[in-house]
N, C-alpha and C. Protein backbone atom coordinates (compact mmCIF):
# COMPACT_ATOMS: atom_id res chain seq x y z
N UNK A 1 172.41 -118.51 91.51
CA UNK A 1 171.50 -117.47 91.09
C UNK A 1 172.29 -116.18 90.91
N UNK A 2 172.18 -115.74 89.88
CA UNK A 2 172.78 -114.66 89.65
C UNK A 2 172.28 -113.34 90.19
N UNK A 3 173.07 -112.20 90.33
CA UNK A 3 172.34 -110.90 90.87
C UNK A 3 170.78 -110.35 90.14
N UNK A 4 170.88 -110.66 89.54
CA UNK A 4 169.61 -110.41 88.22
C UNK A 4 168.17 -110.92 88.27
N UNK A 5 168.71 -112.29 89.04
CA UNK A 5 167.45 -113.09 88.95
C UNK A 5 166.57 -112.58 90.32
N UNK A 6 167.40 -111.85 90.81
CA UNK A 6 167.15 -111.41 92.57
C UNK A 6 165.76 -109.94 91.87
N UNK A 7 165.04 -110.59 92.77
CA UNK A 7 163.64 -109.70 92.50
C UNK A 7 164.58 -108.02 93.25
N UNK A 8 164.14 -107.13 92.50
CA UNK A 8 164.84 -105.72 93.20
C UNK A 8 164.17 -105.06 93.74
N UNK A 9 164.81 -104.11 94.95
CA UNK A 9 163.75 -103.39 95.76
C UNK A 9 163.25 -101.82 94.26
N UNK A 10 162.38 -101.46 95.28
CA UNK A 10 161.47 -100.79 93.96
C UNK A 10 161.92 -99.43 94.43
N UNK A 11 162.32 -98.32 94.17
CA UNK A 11 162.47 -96.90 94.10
C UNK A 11 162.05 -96.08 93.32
N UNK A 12 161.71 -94.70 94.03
CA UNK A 12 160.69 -93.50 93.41
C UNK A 12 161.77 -92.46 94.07
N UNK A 13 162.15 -91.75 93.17
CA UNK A 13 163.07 -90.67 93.41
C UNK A 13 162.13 -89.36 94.55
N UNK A 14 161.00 -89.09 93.71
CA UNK A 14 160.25 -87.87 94.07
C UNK A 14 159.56 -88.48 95.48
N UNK A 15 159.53 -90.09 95.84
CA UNK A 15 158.89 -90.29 97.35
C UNK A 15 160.80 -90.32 98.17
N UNK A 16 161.17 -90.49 97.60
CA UNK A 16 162.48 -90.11 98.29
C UNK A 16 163.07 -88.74 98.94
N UNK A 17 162.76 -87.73 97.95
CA UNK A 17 162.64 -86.31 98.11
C UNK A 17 161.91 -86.09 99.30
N UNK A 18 160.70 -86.69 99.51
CA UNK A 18 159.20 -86.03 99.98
C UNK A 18 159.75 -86.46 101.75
N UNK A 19 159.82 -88.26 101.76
CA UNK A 19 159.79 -88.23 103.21
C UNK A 19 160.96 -89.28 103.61
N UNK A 20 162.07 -88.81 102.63
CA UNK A 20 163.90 -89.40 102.77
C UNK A 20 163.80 -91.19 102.20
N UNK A 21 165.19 -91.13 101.54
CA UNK A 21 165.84 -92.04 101.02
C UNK A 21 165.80 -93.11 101.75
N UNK A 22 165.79 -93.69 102.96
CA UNK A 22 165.27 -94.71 103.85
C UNK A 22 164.05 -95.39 104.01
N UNK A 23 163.32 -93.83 104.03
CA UNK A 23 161.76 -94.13 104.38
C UNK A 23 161.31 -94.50 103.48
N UNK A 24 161.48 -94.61 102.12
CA UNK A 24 160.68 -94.25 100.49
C UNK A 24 160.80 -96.31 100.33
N UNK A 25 162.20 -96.57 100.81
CA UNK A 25 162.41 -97.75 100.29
C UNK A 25 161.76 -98.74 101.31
N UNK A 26 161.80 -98.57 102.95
CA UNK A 26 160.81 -99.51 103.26
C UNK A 26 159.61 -99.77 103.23
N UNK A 27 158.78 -98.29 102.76
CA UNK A 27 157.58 -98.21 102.82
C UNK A 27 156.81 -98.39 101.49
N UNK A 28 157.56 -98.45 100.19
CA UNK A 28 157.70 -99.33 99.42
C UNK A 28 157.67 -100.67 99.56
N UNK A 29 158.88 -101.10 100.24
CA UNK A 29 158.29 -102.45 100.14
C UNK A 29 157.74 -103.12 100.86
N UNK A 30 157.42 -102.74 102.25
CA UNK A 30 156.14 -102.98 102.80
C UNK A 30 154.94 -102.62 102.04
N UNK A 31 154.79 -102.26 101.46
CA UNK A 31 153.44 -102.40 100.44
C UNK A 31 153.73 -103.37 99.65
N UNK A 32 154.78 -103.66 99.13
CA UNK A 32 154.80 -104.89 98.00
C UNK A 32 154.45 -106.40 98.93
N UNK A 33 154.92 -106.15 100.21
CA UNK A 33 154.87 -107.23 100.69
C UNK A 33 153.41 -107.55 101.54
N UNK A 34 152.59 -106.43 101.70
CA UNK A 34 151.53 -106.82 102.09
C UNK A 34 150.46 -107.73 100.86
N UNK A 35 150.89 -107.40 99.51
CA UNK A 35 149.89 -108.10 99.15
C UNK A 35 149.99 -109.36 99.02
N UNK A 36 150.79 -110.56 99.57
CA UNK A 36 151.17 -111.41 99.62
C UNK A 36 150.82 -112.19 102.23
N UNK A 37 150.09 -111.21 102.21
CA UNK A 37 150.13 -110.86 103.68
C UNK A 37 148.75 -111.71 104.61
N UNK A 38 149.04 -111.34 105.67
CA UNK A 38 148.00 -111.44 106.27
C UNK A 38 146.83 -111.03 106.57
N UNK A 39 145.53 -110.90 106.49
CA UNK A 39 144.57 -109.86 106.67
C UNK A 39 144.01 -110.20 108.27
N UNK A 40 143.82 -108.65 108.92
CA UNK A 40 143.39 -109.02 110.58
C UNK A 40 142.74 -107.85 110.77
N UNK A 41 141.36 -108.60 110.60
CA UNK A 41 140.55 -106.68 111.27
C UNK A 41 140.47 -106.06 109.89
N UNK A 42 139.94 -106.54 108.50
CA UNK A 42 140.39 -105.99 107.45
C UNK A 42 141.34 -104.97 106.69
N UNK A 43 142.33 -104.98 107.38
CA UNK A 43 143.83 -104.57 106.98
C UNK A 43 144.29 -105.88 107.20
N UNK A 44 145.47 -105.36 105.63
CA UNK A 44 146.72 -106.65 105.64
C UNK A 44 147.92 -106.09 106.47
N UNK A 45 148.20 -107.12 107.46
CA UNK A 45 149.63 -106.85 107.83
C UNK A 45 150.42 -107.57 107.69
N UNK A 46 151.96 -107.28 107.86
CA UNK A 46 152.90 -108.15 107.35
C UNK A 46 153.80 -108.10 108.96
N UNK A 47 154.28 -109.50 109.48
CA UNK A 47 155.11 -109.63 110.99
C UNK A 47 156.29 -110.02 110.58
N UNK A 48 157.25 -109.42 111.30
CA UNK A 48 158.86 -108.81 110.99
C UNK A 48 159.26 -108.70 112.09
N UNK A 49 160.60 -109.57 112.80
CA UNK A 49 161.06 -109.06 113.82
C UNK A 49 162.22 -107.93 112.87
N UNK A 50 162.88 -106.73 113.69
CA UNK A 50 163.78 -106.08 113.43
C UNK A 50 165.42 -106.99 111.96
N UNK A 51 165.58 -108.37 112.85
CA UNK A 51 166.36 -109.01 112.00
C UNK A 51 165.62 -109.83 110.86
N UNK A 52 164.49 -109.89 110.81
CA UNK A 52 163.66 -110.40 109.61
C UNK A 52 163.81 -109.30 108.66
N UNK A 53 163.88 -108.00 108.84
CA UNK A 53 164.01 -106.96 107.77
C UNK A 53 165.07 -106.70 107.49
N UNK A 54 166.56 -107.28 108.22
CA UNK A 54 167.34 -106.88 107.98
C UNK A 54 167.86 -108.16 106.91
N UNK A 55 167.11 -108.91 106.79
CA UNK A 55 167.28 -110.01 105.37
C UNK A 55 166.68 -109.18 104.29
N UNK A 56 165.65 -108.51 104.25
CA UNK A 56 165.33 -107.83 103.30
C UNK A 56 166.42 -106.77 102.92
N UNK A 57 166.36 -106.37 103.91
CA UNK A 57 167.78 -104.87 103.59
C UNK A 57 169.39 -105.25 104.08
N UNK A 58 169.80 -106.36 103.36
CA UNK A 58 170.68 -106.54 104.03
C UNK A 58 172.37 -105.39 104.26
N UNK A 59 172.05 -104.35 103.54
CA UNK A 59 172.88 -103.18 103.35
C UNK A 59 172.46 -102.06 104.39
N UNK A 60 171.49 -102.62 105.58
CA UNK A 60 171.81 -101.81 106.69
C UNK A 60 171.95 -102.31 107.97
N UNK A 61 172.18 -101.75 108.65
CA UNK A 61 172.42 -102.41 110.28
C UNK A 61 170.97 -102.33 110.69
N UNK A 62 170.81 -103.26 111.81
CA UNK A 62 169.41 -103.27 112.40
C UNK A 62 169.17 -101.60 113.19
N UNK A 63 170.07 -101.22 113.41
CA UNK A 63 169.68 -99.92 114.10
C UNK A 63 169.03 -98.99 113.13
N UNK A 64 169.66 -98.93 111.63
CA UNK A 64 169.00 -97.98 110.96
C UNK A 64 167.98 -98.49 110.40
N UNK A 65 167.43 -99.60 110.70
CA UNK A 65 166.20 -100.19 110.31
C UNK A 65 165.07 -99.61 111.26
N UNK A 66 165.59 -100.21 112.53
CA UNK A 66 164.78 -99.85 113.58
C UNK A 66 164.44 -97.69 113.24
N UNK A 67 165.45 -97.00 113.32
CA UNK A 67 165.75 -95.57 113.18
C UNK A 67 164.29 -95.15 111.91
N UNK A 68 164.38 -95.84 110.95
CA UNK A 68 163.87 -96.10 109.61
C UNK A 68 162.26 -95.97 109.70
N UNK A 69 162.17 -96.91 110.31
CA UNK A 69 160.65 -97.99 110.75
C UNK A 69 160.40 -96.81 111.88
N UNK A 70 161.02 -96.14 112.97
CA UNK A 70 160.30 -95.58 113.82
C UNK A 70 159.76 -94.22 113.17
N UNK A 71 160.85 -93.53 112.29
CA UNK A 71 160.28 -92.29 111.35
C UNK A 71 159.05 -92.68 110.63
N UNK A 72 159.17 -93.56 110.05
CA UNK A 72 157.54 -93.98 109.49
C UNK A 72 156.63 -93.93 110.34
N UNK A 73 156.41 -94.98 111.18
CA UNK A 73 155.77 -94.69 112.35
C UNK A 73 155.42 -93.54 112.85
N UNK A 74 156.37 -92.94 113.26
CA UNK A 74 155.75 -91.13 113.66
C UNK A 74 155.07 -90.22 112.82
N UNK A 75 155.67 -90.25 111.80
CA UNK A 75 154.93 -89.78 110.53
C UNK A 75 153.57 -90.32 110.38
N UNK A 76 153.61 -91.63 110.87
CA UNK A 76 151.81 -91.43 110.48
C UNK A 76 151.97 -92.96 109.21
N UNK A 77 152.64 -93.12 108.37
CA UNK A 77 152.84 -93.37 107.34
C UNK A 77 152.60 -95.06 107.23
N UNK A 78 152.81 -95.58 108.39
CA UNK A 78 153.17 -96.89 108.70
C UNK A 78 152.14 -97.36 110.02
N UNK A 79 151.30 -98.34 110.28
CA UNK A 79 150.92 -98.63 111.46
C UNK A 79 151.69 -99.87 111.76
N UNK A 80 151.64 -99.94 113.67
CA UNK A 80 152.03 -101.49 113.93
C UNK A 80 151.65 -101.60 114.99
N UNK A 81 151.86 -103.10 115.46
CA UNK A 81 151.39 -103.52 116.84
C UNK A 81 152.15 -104.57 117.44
N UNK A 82 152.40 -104.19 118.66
CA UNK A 82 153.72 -105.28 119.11
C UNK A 82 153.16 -106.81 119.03
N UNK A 83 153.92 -107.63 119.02
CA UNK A 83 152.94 -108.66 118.85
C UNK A 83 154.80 -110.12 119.80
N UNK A 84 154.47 -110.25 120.86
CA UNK A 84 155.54 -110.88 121.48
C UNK A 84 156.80 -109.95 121.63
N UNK A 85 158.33 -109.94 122.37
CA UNK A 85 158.72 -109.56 122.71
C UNK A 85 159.92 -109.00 121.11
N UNK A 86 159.63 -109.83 120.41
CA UNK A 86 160.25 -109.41 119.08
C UNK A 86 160.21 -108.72 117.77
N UNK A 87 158.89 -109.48 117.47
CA UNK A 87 158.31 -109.72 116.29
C UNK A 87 157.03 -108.07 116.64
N UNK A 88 157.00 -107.46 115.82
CA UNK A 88 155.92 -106.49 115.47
C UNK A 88 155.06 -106.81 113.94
N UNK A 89 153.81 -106.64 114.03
CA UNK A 89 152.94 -106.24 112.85
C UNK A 89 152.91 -105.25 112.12
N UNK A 90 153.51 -104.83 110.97
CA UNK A 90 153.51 -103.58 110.20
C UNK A 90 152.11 -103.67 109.25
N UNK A 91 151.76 -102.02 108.64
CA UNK A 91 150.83 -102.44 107.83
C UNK A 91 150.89 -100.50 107.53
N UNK A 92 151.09 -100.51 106.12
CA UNK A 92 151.03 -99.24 105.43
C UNK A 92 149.44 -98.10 106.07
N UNK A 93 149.61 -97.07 106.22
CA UNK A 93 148.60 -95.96 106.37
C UNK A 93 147.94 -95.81 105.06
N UNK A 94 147.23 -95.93 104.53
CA UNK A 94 146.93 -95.56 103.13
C UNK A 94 146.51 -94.49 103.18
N UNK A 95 145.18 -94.53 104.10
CA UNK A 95 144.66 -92.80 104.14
C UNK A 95 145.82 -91.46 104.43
N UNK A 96 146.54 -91.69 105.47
CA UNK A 96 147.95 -91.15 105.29
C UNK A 96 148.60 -90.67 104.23
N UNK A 97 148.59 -91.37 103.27
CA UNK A 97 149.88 -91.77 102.08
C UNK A 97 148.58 -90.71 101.12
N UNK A 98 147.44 -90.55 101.32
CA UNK A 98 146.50 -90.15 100.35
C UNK A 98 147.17 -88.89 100.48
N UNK A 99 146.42 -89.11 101.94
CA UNK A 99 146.42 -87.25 102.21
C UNK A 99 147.45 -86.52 101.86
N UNK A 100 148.78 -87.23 102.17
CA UNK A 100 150.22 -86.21 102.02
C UNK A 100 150.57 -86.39 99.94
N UNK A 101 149.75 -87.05 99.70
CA UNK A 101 149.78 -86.59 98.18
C UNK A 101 151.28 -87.78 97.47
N UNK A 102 151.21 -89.42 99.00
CA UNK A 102 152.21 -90.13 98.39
C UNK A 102 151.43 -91.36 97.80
N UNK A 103 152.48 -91.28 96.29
CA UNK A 103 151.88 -92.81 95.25
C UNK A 103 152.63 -93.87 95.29
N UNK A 104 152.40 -95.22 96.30
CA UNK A 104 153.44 -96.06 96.03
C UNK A 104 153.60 -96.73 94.62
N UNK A 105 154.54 -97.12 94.18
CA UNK A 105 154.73 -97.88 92.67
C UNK A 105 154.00 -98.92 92.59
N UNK A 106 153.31 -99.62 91.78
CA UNK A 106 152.83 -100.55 91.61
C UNK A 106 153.97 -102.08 91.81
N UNK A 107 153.61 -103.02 92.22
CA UNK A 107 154.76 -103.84 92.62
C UNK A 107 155.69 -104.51 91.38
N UNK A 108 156.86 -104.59 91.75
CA UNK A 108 157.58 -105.41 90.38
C UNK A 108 157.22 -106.90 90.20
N UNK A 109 156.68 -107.09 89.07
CA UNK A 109 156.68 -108.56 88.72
C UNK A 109 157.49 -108.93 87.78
N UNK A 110 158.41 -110.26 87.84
CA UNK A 110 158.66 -110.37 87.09
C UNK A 110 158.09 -111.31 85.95
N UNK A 111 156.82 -112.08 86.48
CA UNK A 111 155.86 -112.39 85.49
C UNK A 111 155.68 -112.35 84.36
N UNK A 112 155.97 -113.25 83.11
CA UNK A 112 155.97 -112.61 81.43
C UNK A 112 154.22 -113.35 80.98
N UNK A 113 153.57 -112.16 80.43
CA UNK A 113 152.24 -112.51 80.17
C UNK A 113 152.24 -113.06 79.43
């Protein structure tokens, strides 16, 4: 498989600006990946231990994942819930993301209609 065929993570310059170059890209694609997710309590969440995301991002160390994921978190931006000694439940803030005036991208498909 060539580099190409590899679905790409999705970037927004101006959500990069707003709440940093880290944050823009997981919280991105934690939205792409919820719609493919679980629903509990009518929110979708998506379960990730720390090294499950670091297959997604494999261009960072688990620390700046973890570093990453906790700024979201504080911010408001991101909810979760521990779920066993590893594995956590993520699941985007939407009302959050309203209020502070952030638009995630619509997801990439590569789908030809």
């Amino acid at each position: 498989m060539s580099i190409l065929e590899k679905e790409p993570l999705q970037f927004d310059r101006a959500l990069a600006a707003k709440i940093g170059f880290n944050e823009s890209i997981v919280l991105q694609q934690l939205h792409a990946l919820l719609l493919d997710s679980e629903d509990m309590e009518g929110q979708q969440w998506v379960c990730k231990s720390y090294n499950a995301w670091r297959v997604q991002f494999p261009f960072w160390s688990v620390d700046t994942i973890k570093r990453t994921i906790k700024k979201l978190e504080k911010a408001g931006y991101i909810h979760s819930k521990r779920v066993g000694q590893k594995e956590k439940w993520y699941s985007v803030n939407y009302e959050t993301c309203t209020t502070e005036a952030i638009t995630l991208l619509p997801v990439y498909s590569d789908e030809k209609n």
